[in-house]
Protein backbone atom coordinates (compact mmCIF):
# COMPACT_ATOMS: atom_id res chain seq x y z
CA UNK A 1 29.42 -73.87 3.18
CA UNK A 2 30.72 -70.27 3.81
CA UNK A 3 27.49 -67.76 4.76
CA UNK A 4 27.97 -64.53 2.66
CA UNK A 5 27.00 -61.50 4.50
CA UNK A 6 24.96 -58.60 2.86
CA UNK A 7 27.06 -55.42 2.65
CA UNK A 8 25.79 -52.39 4.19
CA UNK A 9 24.20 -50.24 1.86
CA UNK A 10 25.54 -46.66 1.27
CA UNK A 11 22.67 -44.14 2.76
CA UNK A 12 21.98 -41.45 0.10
CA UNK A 13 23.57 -37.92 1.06
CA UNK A 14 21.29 -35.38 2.19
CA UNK A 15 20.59 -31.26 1.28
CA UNK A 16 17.68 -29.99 4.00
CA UNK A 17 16.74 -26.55 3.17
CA UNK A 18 15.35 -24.49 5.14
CA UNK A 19 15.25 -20.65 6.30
CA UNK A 20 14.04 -22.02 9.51
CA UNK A 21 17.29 -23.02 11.46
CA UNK A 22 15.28 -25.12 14.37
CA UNK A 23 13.57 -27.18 11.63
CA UNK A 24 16.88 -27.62 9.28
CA UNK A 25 18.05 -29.17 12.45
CA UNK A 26 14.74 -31.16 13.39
CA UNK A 27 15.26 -33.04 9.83
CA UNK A 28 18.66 -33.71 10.52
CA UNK A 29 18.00 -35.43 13.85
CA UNK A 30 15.01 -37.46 12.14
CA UNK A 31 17.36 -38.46 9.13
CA UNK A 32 20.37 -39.10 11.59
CA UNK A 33 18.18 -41.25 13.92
CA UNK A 34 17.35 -43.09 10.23
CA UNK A 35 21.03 -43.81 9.67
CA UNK A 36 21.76 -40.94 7.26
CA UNK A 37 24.99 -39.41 7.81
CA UNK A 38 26.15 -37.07 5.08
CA UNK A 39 23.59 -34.15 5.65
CA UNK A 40 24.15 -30.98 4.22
CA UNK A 41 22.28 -27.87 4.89
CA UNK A 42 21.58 -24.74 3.57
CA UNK A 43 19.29 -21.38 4.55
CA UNK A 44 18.70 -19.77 1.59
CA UNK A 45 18.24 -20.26 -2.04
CA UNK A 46 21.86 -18.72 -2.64
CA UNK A 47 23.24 -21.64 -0.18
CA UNK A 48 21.46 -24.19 -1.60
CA UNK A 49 22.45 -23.90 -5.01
CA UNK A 50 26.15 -22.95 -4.08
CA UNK A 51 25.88 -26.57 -2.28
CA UNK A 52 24.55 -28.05 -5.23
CA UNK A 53 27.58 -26.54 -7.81
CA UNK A 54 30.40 -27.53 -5.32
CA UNK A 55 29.04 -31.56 -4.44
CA UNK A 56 26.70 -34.01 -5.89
CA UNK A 57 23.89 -34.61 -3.19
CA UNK A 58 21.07 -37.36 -3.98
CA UNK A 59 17.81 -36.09 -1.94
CA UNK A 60 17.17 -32.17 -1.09
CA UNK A 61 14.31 -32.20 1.50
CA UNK A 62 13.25 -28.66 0.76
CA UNK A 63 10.83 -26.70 3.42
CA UNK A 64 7.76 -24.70 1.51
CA UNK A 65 8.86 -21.37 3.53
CA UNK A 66 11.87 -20.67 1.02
CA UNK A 67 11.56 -16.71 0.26
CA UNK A 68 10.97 -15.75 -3.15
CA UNK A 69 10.16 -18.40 -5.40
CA UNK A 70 7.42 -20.91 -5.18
CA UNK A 71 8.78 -24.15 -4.01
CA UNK A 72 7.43 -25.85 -7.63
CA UNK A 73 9.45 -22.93 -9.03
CA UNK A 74 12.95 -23.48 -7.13
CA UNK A 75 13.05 -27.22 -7.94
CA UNK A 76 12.21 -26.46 -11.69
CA UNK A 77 15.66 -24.47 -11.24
CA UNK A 78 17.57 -27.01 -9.60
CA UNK A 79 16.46 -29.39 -12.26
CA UNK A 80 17.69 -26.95 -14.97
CA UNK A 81 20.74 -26.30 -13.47
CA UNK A 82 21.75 -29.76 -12.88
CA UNK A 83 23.14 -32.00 -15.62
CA UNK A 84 20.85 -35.42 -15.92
CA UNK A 85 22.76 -37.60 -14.23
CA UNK A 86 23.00 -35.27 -11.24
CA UNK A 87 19.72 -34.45 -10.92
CA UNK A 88 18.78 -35.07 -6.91
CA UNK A 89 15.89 -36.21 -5.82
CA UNK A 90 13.08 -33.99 -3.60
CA UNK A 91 11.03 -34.35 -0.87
CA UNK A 92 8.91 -30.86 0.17
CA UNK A 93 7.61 -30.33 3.26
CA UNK A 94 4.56 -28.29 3.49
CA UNK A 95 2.44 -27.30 6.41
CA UNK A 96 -0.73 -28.03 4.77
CA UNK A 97 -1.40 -29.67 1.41
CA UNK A 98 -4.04 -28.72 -0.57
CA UNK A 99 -4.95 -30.51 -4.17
CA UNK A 100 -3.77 -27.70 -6.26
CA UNK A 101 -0.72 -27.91 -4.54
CA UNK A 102 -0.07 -31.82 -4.60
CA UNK A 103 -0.58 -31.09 -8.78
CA UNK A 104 1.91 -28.31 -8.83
CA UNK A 105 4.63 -30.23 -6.76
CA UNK A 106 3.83 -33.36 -8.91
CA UNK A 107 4.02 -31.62 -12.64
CA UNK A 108 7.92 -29.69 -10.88
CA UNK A 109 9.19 -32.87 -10.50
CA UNK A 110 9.02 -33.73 -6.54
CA UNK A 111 9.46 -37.30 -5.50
CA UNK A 112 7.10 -36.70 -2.36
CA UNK A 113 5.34 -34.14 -0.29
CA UNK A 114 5.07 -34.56 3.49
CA UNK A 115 3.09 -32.43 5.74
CA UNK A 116 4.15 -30.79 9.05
CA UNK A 117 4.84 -31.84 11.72
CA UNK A 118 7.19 -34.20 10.39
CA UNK A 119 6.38 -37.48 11.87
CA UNK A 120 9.79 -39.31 11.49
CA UNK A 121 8.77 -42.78 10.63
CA UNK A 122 6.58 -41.17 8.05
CA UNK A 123 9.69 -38.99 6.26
CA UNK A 124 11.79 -42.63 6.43
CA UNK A 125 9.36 -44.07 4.50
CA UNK A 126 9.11 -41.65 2.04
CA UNK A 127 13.07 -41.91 1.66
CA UNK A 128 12.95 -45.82 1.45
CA UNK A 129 10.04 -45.51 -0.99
CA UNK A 130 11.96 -43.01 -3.74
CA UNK A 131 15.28 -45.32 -3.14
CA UNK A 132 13.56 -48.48 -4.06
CA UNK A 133 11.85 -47.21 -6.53
């Protein structure tokens, strides 16, 4: 009898966004430590979406202090400018979360909402969660 090994499943790639550079590089400690390893990130709105035209990413963990838009609003974009099939997922993190706002970032399209401070086991999950679902 020959034992068949599992193969090591592919982590999905990574977009943080953030204008904050300390916490862009927070989340990619917390999603290295997690065995993510193609993380992307980008400081602006402009950066983001030139990230998004030039590669295919699967998650964007987006941070609620993006100038300009609402973060509802900016992942409405992405959506729009993204074919179907390309379409990443989104996690927002927000330093407080009221109900209006779990509704808004629900009816935009976000996979899940964490609250600051990121507690690291507690963005994991929410990354395992949307993957198996």
């Amino acid at each position: 009898m020959s034992q068949s090994k599992a193969l090591p499943r592919k982590r999905p790639s990574v977009l943080v966004v953030s204008p904050n550079r300390y916490f862009r590089g927070l989340l990619v400690e917390i999603l290295s430590a997690h065995g993510y390893s193609g993380i992307w990130t980008a400081e602006s709105l402009r950066s983001m979406f030139e990230c998004l035209g030039q590669m295919s990413v699967d998650f964007v963990i987006m941070d609620e202090n993006i100038p300009i838009l609402s973060s509802a609003e900016i992942y409405r974009m992405v959506r729009l400018s993204q074919s179907a099939t390309k379409v990443p997922r989104a996690v927002l993190v927000v330093s407080r979360a009221t109900r209006s706002l779990v509704d808004e970032v629900r009816r935009a399209g976000f996979d899940a909402l964490i609250t600051k401070p990121v507690v690291p086991a507690r963005l994991a999950k929410a990354m395992e969660q949307i993957i198996q679902a």
